[in-house]
Protein backbone atom coordinates (compact mmCIF):
# COMPACT_ATOMS: atom_id res chain seq x y z
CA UNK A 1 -6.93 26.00 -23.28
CA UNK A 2 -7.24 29.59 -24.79
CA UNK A 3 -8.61 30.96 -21.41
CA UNK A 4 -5.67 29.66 -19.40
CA UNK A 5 -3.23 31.60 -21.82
CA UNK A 6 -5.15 34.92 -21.44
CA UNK A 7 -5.48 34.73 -17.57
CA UNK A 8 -1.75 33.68 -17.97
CA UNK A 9 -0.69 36.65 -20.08
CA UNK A 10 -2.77 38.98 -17.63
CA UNK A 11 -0.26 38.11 -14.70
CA UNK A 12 -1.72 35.17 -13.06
CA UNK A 13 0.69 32.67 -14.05
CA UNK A 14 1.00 30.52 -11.04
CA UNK A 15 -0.97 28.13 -11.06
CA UNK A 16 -2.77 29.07 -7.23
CA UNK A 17 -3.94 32.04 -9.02
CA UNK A 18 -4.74 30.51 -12.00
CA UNK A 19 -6.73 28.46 -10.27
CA UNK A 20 -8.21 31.22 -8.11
CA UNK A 21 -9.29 33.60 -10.76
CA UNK A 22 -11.01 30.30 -12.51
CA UNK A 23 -13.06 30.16 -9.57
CA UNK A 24 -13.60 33.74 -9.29
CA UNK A 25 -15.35 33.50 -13.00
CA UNK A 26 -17.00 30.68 -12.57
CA UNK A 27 -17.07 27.29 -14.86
CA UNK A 28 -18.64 29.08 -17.71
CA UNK A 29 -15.52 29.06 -19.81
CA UNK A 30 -14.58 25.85 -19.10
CA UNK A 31 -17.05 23.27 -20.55
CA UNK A 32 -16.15 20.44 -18.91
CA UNK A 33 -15.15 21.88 -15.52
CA UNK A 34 -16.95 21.11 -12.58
CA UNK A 35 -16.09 20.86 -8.83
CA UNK A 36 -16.59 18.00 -6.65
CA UNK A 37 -19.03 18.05 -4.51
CA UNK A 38 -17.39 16.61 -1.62
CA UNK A 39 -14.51 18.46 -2.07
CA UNK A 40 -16.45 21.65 -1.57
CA UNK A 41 -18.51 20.25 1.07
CA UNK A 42 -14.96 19.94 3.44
CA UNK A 43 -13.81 22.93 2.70
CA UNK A 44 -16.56 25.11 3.27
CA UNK A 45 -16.48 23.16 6.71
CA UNK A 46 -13.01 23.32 7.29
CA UNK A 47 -11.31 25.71 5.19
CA UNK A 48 -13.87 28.00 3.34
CA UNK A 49 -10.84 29.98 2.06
CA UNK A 50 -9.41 27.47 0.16
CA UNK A 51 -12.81 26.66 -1.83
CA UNK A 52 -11.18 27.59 -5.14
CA UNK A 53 -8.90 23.88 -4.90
CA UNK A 54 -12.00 22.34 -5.64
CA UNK A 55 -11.75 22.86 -9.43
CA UNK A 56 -8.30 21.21 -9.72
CA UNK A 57 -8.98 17.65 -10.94
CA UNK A 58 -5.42 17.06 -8.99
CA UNK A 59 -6.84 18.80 -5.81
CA UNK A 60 -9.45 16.37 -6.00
CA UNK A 61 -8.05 13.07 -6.55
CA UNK A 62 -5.01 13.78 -4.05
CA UNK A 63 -7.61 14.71 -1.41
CA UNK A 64 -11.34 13.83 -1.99
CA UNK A 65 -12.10 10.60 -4.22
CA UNK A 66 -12.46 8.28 -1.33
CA UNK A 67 -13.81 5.14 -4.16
CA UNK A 68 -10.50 2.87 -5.05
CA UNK A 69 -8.57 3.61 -7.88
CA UNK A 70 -6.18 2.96 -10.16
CA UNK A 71 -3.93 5.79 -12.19
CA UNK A 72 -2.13 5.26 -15.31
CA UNK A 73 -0.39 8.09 -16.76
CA UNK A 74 2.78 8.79 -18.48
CA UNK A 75 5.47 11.38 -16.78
CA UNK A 76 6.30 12.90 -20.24
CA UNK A 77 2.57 13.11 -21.11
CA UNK A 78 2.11 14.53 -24.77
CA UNK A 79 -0.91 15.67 -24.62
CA UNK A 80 -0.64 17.53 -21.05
CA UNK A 81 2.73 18.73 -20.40
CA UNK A 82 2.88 20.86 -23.30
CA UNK A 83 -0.46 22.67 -22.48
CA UNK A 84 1.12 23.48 -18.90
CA UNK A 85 4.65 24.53 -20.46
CA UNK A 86 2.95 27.14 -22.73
CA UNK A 87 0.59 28.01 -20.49
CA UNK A 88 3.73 29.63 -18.87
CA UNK A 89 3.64 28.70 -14.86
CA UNK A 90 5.97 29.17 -12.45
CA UNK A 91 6.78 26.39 -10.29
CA UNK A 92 8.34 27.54 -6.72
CA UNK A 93 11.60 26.78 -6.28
CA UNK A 94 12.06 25.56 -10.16
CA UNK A 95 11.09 28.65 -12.45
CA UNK A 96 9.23 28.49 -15.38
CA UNK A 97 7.72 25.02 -16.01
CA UNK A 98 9.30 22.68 -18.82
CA UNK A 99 8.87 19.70 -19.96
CA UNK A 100 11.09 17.85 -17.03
CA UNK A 101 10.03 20.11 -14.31
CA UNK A 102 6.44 18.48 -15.38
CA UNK A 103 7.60 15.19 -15.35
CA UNK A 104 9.10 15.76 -11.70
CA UNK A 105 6.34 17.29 -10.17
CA UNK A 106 4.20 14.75 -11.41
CA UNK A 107 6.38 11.64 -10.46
CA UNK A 108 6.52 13.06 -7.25
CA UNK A 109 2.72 13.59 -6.61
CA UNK A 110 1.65 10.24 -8.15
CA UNK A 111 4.70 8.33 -5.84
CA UNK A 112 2.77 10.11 -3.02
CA UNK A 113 -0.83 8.78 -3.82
CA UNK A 114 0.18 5.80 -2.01
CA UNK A 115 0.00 7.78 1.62
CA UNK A 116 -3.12 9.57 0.99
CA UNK A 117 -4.78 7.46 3.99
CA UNK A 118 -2.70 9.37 6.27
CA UNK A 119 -2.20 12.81 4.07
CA UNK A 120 -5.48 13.43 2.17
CA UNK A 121 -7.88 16.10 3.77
CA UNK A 122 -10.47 12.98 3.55
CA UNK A 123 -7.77 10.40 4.04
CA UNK A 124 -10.18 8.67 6.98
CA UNK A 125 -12.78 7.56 4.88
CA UNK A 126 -9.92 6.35 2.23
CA UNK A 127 -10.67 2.26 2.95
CA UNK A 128 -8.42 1.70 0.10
CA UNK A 129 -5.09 3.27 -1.09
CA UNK A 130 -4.69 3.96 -4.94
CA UNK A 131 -2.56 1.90 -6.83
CA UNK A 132 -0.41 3.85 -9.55
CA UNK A 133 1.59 2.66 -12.78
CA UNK A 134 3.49 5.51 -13.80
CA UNK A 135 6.56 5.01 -16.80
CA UNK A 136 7.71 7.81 -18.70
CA UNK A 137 6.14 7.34 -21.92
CA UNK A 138 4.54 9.79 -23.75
CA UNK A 139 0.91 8.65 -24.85
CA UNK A 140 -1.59 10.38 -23.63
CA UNK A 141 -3.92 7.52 -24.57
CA UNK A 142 -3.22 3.94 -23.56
CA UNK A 143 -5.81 1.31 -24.31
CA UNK A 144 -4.22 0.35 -27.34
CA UNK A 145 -2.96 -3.42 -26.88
CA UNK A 146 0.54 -2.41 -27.11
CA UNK A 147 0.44 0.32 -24.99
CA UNK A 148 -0.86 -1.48 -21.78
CA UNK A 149 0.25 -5.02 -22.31
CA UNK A 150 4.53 -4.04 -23.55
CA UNK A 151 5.43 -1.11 -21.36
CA UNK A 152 7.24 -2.03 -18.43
CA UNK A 153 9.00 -0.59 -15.67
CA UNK A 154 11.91 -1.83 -14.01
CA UNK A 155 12.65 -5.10 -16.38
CA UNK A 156 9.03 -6.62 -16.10
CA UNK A 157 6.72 -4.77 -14.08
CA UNK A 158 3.38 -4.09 -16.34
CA UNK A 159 0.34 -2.64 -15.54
CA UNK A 160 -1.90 -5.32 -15.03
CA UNK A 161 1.29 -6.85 -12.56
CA UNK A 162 0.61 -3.48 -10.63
CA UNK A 163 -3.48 -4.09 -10.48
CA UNK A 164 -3.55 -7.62 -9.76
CA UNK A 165 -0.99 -6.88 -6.87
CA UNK A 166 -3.62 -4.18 -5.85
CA UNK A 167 -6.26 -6.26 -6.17
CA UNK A 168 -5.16 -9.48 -4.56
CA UNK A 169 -3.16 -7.09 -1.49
CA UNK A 170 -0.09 -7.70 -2.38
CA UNK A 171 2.65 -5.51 -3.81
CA UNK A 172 4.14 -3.21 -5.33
CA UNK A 173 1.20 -1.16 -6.10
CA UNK A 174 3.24 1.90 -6.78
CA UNK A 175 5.21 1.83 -9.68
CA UNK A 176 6.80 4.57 -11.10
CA UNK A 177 9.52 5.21 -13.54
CA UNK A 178 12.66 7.09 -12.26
CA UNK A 179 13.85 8.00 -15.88
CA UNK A 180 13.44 6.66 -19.04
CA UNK A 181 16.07 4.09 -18.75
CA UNK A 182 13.77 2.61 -16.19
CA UNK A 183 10.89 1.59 -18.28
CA UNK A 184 10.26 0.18 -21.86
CA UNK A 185 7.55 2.30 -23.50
CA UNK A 186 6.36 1.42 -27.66
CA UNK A 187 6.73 3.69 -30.22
């Protein structure tokens, strides 16, 4: 995360051109980085310009994994949202990034996963839509017992209510938290 601070603190603090100069340097500083294949594939047939999107894990899923899947994540994220709210991005339209600006942004992206059929620059060969549990808790990591069997959103729903409605077609297999008073999430 040091190398998003110093791009940062040289001017490119949105994340667009955060993103672009990454792609301008290559993955080199970033050990795990790597762009999806696909991803590159459609843009450099339809929109070479816009090549650089292919090294934003969120680019990706909201417009190239065509495989089914399933999201967890918290809004209030502990171990991301801080990174992003130091990092010091501007968010158009909102300012600076903070903590709740994350956890807006990021309710209102994974609430849209559910369209990506019709909005996804691969949405045709999307057979399946992704199903998403989304509360506002905190952990970063959830496959402790308590943290996937007791949190629940809206009085009851869990996240294995969410997949087995995904699996068996029926629904909701969007689920996400509003606010905190909308979900029950263990210390």
């Amino acid at each position: 995360m040091f190398f998003l601070f110093v791009i940062c603190d040289a001017g490119a603090c949105d994340y667009l051109t955060y993103r672009n100069a990454v792609d301008q340097l290559g993955v080199a500083p970033f050990i795990s980085m790597q762009k999806d294949e696909s991803c590159v594939s459609w843009h450099t047939a339809n929109a070479p310009t816009t090549k650089s999107a292919c090294n934003d894990p969120g680019h990706v899923i909201r417009n190239h994994v065509t495989t089914p899947f399933l999201i967890r994540m918290g809004l209030t994220d502990e171990s991301l949202s801080p990174q992003l709210v130091a990092a010091g991005f501007t968010v158009p339209d909102a300012g600076l990034m903070t903590p709740a600006t994350f956890a807006r942004l990021i309710q209102q992206q994974l609430r849209a996963l559910g369209t990506l059929q019709t909005t996804a620059e691969e949405g045709s060969a999307i057979a399946t839509a992704p199903a998403v549990f989304a509360p506002t808790c905190k952990h970063h990591e959830t496959l402790t017992e308590a943290l996937v069997y007791q949190v629940e959103i809206d009085a009851g729903m869990k996240l294995l209510d969410v997949a087995q409605n995904w699996f068996t077609g029926g629904s909701p297999t969007v689920v996400v938290a509003n606010s905190p008073a909308d979900n029950f999430c263990p210390p």
